[in-house]
C-alpha atoms as a PDB file:
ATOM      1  CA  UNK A   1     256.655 350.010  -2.510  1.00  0.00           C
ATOM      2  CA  UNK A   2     257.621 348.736  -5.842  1.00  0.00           C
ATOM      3  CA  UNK A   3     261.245 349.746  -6.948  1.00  0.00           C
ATOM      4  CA  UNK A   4     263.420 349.352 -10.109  1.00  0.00           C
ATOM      5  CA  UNK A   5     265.947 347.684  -7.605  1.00  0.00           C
ATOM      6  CA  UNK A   6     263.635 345.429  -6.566  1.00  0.00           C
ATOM      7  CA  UNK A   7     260.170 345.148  -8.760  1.00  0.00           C
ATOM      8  CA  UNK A   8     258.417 342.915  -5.674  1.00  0.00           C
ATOM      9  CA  UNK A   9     258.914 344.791  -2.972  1.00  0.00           C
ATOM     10  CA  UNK A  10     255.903 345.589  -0.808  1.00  0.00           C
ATOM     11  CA  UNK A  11     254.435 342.202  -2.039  1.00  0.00           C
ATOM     12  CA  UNK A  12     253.259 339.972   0.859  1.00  0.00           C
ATOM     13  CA  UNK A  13     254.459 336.511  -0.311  1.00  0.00           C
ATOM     14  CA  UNK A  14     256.474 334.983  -2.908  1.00  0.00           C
ATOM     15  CA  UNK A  15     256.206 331.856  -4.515  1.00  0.00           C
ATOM     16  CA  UNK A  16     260.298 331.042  -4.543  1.00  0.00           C
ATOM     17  CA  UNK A  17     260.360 331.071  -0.564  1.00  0.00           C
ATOM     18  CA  UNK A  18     256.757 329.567   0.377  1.00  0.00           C
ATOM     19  CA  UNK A  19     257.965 326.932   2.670  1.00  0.00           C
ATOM     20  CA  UNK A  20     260.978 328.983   2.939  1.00  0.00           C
ATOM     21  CA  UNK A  21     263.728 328.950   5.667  1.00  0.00           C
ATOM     22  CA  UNK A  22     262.597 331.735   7.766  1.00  0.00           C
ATOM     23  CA  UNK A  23     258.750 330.316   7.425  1.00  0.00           C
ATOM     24  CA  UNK A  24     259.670 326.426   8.977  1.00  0.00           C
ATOM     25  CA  UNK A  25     262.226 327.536  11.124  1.00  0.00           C
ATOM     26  CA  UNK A  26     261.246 327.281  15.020  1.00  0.00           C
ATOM     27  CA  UNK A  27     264.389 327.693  16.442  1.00  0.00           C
ATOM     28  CA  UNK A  28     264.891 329.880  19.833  1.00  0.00           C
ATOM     29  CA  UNK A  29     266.273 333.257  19.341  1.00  0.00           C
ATOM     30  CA  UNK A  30     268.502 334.062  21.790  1.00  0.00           C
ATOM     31  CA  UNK A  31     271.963 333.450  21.801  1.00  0.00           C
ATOM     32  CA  UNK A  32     271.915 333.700  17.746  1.00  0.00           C
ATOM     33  CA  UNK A  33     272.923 337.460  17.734  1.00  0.00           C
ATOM     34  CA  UNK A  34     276.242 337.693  15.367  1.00  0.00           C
ATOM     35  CA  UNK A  35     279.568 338.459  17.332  1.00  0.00           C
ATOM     36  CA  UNK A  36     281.300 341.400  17.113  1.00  0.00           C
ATOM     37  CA  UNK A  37     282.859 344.612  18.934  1.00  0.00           C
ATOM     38  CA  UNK A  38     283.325 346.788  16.506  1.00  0.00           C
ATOM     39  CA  UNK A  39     280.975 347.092  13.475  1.00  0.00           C
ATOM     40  CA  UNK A  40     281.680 349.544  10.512  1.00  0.00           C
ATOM     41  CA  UNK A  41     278.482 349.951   7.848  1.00  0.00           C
ATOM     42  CA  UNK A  42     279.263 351.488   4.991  1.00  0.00           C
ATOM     43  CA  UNK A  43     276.733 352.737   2.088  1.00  0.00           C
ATOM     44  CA  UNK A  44     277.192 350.975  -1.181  1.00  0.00           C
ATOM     45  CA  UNK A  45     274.665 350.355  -4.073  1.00  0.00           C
ATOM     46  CA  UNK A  46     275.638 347.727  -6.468  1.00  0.00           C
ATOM     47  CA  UNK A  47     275.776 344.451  -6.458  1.00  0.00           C
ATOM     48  CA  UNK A  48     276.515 342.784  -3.002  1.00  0.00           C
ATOM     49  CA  UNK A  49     277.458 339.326  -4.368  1.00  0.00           C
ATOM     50  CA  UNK A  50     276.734 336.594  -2.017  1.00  0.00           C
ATOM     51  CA  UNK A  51     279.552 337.706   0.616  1.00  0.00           C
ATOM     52  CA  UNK A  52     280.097 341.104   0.252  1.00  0.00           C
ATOM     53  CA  UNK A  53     283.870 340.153   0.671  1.00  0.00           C
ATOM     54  CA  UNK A  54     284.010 337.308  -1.636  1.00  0.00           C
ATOM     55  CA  UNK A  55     285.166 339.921  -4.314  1.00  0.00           C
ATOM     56  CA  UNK A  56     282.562 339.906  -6.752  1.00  0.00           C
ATOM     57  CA  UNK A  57     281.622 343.684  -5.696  1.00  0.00           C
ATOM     58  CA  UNK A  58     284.436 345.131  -4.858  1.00  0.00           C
ATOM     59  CA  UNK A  59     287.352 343.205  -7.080  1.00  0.00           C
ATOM     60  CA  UNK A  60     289.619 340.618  -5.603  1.00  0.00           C
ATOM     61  CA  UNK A  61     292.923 343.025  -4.181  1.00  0.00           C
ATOM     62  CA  UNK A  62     290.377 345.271  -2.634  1.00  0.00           C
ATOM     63  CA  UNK A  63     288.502 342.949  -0.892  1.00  0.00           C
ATOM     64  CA  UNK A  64     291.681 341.227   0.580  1.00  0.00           C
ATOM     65  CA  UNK A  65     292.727 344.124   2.176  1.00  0.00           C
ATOM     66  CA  UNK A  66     289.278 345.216   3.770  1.00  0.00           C
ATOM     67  CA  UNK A  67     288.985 341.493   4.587  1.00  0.00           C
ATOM     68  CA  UNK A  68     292.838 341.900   6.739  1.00  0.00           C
ATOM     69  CA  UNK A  69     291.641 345.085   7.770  1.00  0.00           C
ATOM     70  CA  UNK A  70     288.892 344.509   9.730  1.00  0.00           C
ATOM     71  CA  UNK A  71     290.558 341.408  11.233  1.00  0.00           C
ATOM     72  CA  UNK A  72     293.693 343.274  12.587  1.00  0.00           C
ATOM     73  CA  UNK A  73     291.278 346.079  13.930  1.00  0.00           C
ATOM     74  CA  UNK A  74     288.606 343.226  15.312  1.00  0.00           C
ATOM     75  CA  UNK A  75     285.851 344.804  13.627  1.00  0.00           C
ATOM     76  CA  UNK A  76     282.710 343.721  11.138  1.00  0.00           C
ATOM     77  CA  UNK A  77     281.503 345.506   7.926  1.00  0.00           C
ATOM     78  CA  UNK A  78     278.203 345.682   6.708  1.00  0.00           C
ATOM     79  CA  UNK A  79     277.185 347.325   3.122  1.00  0.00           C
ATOM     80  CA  UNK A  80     273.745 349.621   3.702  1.00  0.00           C
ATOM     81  CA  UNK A  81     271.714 351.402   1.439  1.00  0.00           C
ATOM     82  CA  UNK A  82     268.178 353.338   2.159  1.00  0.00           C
ATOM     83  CA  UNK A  83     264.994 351.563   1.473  1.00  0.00           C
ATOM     84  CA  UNK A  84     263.525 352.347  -2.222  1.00  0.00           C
ATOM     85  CA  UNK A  85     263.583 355.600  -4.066  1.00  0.00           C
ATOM     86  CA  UNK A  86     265.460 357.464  -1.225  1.00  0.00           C
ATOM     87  CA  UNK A  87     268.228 354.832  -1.849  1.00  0.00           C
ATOM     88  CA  UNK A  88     268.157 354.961  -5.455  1.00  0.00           C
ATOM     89  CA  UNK A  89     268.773 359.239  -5.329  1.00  0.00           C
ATOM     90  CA  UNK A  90     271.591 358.709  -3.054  1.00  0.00           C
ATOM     91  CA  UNK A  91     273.812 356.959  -5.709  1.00  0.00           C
ATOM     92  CA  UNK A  92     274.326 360.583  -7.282  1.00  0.00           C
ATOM     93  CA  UNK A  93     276.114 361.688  -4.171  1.00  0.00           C
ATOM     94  CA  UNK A  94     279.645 362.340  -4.543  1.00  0.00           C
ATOM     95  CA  UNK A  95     279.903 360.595  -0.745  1.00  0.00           C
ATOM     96  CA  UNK A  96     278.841 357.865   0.563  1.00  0.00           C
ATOM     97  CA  UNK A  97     277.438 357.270   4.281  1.00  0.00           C
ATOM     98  CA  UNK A  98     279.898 355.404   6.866  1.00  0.00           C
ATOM     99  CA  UNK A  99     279.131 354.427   9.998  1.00  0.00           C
ATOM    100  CA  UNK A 100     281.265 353.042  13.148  1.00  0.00           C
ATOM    101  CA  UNK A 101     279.634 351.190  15.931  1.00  0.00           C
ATOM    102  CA  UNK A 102     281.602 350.811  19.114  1.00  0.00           C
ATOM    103  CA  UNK A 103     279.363 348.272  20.694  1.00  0.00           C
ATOM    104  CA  UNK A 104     280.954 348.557  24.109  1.00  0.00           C
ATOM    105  CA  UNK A 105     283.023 351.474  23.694  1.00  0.00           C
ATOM    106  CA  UNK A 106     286.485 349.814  23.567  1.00  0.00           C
ATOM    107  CA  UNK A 107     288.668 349.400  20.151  1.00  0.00           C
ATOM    108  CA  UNK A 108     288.153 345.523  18.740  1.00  0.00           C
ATOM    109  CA  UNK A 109     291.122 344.578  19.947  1.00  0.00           C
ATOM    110  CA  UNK A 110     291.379 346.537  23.353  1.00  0.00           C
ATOM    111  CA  UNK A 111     291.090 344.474  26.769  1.00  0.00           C
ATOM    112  CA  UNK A 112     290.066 347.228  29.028  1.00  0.00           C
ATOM    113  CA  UNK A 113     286.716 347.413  30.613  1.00  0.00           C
ATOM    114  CA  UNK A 114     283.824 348.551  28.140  1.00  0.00           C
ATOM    115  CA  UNK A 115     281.820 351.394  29.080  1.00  0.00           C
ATOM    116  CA  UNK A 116     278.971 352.789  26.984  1.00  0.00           C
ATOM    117  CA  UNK A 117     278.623 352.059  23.196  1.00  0.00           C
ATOM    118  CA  UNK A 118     279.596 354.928  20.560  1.00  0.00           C
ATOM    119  CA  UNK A 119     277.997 355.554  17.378  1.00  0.00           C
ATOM    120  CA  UNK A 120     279.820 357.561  14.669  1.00  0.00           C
ATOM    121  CA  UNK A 121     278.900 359.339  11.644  1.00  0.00           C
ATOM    122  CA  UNK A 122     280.973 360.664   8.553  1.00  0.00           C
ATOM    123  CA  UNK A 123     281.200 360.776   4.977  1.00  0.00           C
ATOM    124  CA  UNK A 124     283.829 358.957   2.834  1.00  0.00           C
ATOM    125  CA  UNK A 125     284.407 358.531  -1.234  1.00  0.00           C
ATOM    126  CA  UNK A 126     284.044 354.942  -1.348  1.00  0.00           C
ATOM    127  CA  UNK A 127     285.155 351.843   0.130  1.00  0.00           C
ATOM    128  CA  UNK A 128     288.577 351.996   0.061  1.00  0.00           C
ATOM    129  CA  UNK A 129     288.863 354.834   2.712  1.00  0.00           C
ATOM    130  CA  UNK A 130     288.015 352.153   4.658  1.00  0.00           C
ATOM    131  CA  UNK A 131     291.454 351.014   4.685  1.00  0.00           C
ATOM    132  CA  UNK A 132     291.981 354.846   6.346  1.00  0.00           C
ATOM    133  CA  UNK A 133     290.389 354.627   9.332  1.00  0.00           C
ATOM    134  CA  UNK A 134     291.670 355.230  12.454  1.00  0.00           C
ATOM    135  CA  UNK A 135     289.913 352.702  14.716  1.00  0.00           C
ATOM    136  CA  UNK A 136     291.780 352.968  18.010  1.00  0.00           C
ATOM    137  CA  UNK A 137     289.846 355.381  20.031  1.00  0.00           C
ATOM    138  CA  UNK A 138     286.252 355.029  20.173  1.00  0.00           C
ATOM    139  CA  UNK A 139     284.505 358.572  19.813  1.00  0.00           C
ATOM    140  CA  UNK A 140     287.482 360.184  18.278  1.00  0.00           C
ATOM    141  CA  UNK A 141     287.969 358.984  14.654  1.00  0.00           C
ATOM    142  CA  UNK A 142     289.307 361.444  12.680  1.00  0.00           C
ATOM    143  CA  UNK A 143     286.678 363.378  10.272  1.00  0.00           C
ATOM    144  CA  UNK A 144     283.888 361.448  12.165  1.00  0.00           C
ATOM    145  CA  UNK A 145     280.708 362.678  14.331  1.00  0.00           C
ATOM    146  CA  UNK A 146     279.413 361.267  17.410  1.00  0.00           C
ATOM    147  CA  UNK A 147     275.510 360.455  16.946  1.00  0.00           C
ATOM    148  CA  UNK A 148     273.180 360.313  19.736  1.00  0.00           C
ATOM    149  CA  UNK A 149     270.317 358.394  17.812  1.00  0.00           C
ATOM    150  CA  UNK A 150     270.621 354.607  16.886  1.00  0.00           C
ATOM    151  CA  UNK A 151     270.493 353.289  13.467  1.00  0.00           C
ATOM    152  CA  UNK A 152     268.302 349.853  12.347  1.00  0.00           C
ATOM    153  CA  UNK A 153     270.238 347.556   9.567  1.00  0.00           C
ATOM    154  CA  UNK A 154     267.659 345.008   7.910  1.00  0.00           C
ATOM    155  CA  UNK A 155     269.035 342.119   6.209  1.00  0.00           C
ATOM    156  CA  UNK A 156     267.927 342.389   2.669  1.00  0.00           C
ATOM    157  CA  UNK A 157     270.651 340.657   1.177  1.00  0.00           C
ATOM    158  CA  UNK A 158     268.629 338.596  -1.412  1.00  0.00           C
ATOM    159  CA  UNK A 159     271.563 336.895  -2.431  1.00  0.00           C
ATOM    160  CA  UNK A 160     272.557 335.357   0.233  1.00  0.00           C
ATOM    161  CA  UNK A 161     269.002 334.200   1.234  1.00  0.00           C
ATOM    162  CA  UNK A 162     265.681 334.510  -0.645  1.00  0.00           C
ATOM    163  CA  UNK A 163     263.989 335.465   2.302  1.00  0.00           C
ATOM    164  CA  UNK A 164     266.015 338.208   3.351  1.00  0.00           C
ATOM    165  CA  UNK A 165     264.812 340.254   0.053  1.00  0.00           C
ATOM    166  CA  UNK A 166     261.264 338.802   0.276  1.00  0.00           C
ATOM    167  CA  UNK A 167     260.555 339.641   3.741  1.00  0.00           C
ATOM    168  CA  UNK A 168     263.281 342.143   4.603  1.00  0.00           C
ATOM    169  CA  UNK A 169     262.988 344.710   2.424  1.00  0.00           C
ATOM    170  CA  UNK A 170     258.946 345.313   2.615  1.00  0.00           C
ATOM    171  CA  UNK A 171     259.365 345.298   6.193  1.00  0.00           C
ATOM    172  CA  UNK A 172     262.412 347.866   5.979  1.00  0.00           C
ATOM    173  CA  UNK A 173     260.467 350.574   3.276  1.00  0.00           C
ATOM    174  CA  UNK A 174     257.524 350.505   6.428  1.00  0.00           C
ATOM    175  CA  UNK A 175     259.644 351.249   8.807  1.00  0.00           C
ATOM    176  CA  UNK A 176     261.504 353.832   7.295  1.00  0.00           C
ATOM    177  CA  UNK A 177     258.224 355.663   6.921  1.00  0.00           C
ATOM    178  CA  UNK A 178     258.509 356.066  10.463  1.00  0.00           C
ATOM    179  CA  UNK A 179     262.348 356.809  11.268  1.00  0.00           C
ATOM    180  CA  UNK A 180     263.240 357.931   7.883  1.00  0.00           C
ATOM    181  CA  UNK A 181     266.676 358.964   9.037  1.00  0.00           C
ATOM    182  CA  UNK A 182     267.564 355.878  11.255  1.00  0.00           C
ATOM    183  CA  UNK A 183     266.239 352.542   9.265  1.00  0.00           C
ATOM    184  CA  UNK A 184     269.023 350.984   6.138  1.00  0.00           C
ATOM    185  CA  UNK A 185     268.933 347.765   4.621  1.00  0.00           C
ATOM    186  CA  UNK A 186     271.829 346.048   4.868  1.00  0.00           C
ATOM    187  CA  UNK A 187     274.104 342.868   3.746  1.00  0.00           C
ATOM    188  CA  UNK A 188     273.712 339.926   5.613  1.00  0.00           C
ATOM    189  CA  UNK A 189     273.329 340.167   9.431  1.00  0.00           C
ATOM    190  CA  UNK A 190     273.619 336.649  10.250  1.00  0.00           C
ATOM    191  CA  UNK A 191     270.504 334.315  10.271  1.00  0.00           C
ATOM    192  CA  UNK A 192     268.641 334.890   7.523  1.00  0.00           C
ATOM    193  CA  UNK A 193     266.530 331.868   8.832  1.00  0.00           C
ATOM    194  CA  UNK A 194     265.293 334.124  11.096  1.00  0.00           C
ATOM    195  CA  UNK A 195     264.298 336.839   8.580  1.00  0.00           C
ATOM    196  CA  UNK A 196     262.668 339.660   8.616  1.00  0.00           C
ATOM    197  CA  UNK A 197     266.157 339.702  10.173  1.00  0.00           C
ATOM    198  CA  UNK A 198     267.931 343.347  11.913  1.00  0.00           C
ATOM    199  CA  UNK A 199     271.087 344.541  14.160  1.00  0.00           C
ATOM    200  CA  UNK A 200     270.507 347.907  16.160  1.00  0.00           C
ATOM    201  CA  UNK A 201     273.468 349.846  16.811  1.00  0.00           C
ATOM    202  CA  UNK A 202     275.531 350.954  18.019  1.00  0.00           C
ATOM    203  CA  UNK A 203     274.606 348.631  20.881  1.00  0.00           C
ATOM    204  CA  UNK A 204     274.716 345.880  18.344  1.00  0.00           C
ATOM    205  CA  UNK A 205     271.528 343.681  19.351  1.00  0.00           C
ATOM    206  CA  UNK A 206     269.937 341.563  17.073  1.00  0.00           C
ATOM    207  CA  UNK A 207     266.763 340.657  16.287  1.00  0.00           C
ATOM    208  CA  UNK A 208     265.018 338.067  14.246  1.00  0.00           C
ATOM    209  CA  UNK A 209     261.468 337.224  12.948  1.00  0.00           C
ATOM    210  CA  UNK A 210     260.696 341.077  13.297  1.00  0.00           C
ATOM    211  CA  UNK A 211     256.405 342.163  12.526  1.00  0.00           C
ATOM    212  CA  UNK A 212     255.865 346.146  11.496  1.00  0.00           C
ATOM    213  CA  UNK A 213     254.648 346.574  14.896  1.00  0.00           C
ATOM    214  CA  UNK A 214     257.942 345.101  16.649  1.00  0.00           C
ATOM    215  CA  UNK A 215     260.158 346.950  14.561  1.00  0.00           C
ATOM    216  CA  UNK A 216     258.661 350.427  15.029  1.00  0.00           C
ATOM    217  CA  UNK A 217     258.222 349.240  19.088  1.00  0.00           C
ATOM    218  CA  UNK A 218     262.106 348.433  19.181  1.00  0.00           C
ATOM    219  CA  UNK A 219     263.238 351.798  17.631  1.00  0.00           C
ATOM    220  CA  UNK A 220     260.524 353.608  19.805  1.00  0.00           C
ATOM    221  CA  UNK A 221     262.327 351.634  22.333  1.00  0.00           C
ATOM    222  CA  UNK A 222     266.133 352.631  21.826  1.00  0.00           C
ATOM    223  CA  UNK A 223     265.175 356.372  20.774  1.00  0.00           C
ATOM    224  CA  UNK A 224     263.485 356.546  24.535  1.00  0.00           C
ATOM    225  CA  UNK A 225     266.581 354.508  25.726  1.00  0.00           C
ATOM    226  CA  UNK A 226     264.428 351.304  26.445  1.00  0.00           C
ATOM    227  CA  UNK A 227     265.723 347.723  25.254  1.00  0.00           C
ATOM    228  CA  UNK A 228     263.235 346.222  23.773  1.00  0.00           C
ATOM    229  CA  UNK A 229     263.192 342.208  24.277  1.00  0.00           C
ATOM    230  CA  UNK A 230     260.729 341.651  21.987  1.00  0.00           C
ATOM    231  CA  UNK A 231     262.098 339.703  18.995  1.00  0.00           C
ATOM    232  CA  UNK A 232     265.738 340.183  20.575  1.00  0.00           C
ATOM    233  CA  UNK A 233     268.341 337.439  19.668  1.00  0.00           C
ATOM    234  CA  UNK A 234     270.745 339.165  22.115  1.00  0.00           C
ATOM    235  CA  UNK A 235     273.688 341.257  22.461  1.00  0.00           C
ATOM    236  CA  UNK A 236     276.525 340.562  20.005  1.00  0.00           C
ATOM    237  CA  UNK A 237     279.339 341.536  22.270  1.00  0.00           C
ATOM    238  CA  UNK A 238     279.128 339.079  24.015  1.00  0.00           C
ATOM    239  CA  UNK A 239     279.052 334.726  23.510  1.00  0.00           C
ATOM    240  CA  UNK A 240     276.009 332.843  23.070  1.00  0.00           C
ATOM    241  CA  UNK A 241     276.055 331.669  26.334  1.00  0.00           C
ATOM    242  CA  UNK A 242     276.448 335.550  27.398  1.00  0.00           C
ATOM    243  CA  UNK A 243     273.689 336.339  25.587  1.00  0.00           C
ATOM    244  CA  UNK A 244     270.913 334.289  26.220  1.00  0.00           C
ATOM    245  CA  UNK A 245     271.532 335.071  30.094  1.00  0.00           C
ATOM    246  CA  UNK A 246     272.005 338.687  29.574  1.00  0.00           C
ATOM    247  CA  UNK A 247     268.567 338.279  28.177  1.00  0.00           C
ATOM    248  CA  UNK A 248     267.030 336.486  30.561  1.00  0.00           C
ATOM    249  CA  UNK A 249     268.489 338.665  33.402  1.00  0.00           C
ATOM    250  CA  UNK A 250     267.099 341.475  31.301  1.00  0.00           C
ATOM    251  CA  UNK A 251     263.745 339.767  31.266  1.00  0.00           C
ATOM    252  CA  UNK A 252     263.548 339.230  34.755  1.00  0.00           C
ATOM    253  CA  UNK A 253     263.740 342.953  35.735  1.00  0.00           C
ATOM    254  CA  UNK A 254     261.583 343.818  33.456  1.00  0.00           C
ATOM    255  CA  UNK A 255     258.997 341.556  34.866  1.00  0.00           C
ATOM    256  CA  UNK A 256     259.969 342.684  37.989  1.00  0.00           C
ATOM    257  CA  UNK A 257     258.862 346.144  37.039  1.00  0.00           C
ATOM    258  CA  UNK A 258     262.340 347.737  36.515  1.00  0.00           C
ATOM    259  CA  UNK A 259     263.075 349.183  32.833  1.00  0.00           C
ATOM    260  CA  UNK A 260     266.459 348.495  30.987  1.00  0.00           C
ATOM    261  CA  UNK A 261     268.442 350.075  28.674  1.00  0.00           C
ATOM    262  CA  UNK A 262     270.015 348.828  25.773  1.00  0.00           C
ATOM    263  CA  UNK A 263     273.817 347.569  27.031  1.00  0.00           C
ATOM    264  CA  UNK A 264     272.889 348.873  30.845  1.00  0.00           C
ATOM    265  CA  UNK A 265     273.838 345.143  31.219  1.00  0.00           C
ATOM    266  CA  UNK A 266     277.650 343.683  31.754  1.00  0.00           C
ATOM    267  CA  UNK A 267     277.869 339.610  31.692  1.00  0.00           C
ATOM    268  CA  UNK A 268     280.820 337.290  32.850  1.00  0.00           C
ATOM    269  CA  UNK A 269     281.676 334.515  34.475  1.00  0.00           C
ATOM    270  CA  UNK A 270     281.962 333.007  37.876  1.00  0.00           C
ATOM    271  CA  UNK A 271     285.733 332.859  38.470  1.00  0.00           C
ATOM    272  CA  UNK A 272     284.639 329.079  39.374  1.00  0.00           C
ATOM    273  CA  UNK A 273     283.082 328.326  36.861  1.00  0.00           C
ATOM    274  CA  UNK A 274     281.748 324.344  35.834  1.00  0.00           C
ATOM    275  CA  UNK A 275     283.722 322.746  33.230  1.00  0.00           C
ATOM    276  CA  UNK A 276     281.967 322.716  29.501  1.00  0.00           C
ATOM    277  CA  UNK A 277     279.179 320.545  29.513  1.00  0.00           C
ATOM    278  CA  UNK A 278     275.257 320.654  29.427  1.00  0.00           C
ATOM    279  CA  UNK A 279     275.524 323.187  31.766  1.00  0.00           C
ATOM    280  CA  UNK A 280     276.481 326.628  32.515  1.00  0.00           C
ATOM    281  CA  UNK A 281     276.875 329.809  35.044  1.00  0.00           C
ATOM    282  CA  UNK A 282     276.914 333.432  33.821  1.00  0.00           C
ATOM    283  CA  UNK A 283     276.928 336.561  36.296  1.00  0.00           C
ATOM    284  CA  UNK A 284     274.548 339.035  34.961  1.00  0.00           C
ATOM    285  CA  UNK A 285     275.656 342.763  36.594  1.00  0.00           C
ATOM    286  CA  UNK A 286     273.589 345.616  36.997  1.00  0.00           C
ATOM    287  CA  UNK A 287     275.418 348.733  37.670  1.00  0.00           C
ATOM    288  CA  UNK A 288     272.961 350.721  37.822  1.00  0.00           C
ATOM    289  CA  UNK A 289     270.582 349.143  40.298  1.00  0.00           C
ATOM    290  CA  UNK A 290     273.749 347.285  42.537  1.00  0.00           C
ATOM    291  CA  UNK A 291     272.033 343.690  41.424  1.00  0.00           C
ATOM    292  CA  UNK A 292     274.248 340.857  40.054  1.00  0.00           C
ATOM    293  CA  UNK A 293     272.010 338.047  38.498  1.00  0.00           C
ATOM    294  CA  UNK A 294     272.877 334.048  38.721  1.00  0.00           C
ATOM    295  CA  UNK A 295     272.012 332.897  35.460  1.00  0.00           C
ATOM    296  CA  UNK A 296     272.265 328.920  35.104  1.00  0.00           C
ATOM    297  CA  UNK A 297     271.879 327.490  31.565  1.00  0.00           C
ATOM    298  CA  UNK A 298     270.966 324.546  30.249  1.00  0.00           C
ATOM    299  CA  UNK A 299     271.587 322.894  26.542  1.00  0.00           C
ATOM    300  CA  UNK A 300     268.605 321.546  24.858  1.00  0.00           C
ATOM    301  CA  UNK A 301     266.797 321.377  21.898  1.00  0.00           C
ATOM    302  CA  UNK A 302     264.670 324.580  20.866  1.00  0.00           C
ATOM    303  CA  UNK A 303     263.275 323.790  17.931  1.00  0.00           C
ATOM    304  CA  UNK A 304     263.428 323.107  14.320  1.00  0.00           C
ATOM    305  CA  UNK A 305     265.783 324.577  11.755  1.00  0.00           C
ATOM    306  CA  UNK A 306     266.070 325.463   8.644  1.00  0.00           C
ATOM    307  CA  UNK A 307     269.723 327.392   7.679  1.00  0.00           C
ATOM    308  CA  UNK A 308     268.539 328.514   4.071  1.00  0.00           C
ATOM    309  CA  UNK A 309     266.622 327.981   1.465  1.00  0.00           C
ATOM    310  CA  UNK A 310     266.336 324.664  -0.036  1.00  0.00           C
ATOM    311  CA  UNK A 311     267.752 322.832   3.004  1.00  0.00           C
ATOM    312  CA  UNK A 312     266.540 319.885   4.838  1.00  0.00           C
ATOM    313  CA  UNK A 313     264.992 320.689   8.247  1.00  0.00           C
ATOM    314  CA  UNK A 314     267.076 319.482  11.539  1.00  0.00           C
ATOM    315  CA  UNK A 315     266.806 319.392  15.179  1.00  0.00           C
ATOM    316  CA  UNK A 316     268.189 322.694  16.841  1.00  0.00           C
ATOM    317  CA  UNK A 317     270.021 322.823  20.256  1.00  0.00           C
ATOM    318  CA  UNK A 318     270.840 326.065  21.981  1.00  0.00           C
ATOM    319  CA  UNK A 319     271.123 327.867  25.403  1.00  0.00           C
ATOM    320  CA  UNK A 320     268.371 328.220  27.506  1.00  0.00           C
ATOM    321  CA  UNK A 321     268.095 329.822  31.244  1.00  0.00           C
ATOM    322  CA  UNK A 322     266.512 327.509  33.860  1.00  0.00           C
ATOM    323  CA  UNK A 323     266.912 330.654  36.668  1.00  0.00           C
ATOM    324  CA  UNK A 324     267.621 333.529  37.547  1.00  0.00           C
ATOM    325  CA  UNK A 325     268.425 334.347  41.406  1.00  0.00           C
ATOM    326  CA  UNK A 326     269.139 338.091  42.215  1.00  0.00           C
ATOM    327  CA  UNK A 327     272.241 338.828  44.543  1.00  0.00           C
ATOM    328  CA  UNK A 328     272.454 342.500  46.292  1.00  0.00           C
ATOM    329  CA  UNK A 329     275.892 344.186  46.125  1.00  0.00           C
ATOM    330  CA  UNK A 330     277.008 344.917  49.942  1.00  0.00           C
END
């Protein structure tokens, strides 16, 4: 659907990003989910500049204290806005949407044990209330509401990457037709070589290279409490290494027969653990079904990649899981 925002929206190619970075890139997808604990996405129209933190939309001082902010609280921001005309009625509000994504239900900075991820809801005049938020207790911000349905953030941060816009924000108006209430755009999510590109939260997986029919799967998915693998990049919580064998763990039940849930899941490592190389152990732990999974990992290439527009083409390397043995819990 055509906006005044964005005049090509809907349209199924573009001649700026034929060739583009998201059309050569091969590289694997897991392991390439962006890193964080915490993730706050707040709704905000204008310009997002190339960083949305670089202080070309929200003014220099500002910026600097949202940027010091969200690194003493161990937490991410994202700027959101709803797909086409809904979006451009919203600017009228007095309020603007905020969201708070406790990926594994501890505080960014906490070092207890995570239990389930928290999604909160509440309204807020602008982005400096921001700087107001009470981010130690997950579940219990002041002025916020719990939500029990996920929310969808696709990357259509045009500036940034070409092919976010192009590919992102067609895909986004479709899929908003469907769960009007739980699909935004959003600023940049982190591999926009991989776009269509998308973050679910508050479980905060990512997913890349996203069709229609993937998208409306993998929120069909999490509303049914399902994780969808399709497409899936992995779990942001945890490191790339964690997530490519969280994946493949998750994979393996599935195959197996037995569903999982999105963050049902808990990685580590083996207390002795080989020294970095080529090589790698992660322990995969299912609570639920009293299974820990042996994941080994290898490093090797996965493809071809392309980081944005314009750039040269270059060999990828990444994590990939040679097994996956099953261990009982006595």
């Amino acid at each position: 659907m055509s906006t005044r925002r964005n005049p090509n929206a809907g349209a199924p190619s573009h001649p700026d990003v034929v060739g583009g970075c998201s059309s050569i890139t091969t590289e694997a997808l897991p392991g390439t989910a962006k890193q964080a604990r915490v993730v706050i996405a707040l709704e905000y129209f204008t310009n997002w500049g190339h960083d949305i933190l670089d202080g070309e939309a929200l003014g220099k001082e500002l910026a600097g204290k949202i940027k010091k902010f969200l690194k003493d609280n161990g937490a991410a921001l994202h700027f959101i806005r709803k797909p086409g005309r809904d979006g451009q009625e919203r600017v009228e509000r007095p309020t603007r949407a905020l969201y708070i994504a406790w990926a594994d239900g501890r505080s960014g900075t906490s070092t207890e044990e995570p239990t389930d991820p928290v999604l909160e809801y509440m309204e807020v005049a602008g982005p400096e209330s921001i700087l107001d938020l009470d981010l130690t207790t997950p579940g219990h911000t002041p002025g916020a509401t719990v939500m029990s349905n996920p929310i969808l953030l696709v990357c259509t941060h045009g500036k940034r990457d070409t092919c976010c816009a192009v590919f992102g924000r067609p895909l986004a108006d479709k899929l908003a037709t469907i769960y009007p209430a739980n699909v935004w755009e959003s600023s940049h999510t982190k591999g926009h070589r991989f776009a269509p590109s998308m973050i679910l939260l508050p479980s905060n997986y990512s997913y890349g290279r996203v069709t229609e029919d993937q998208g409306a799967a993998l929120l069909d998915a999490a509303a049914s409490g399902r994780l969808s693998l399709d497409a899936n990049r992995g779990r942001g919580v945890w490191d790339v290494i964690g997530q490519v064998a969280e994946l493949a763990a998750a994979q393996y039940m599935v195959d197996a027969g037995a569903p999982v849930a999105p963050a049902q899941l808990q990685v580590s490592e083996p207390e002795k653990a080989p020294k970095k190389s080529e090589h790698a152990v992660r322990l995969v732990h299912d609570p639920r079904g009293g299974v820990t999974y042996e994941v080994r990992l290898e490093k090797r290439h996965t493809g071809t990649a392309v980081s944005s527009c314009g750039d040269k083409p270059k060999d990828a390397y990444g994590w990939v899981a040679e097994s996956v043995e099953p261990h009982t819990s006595a």
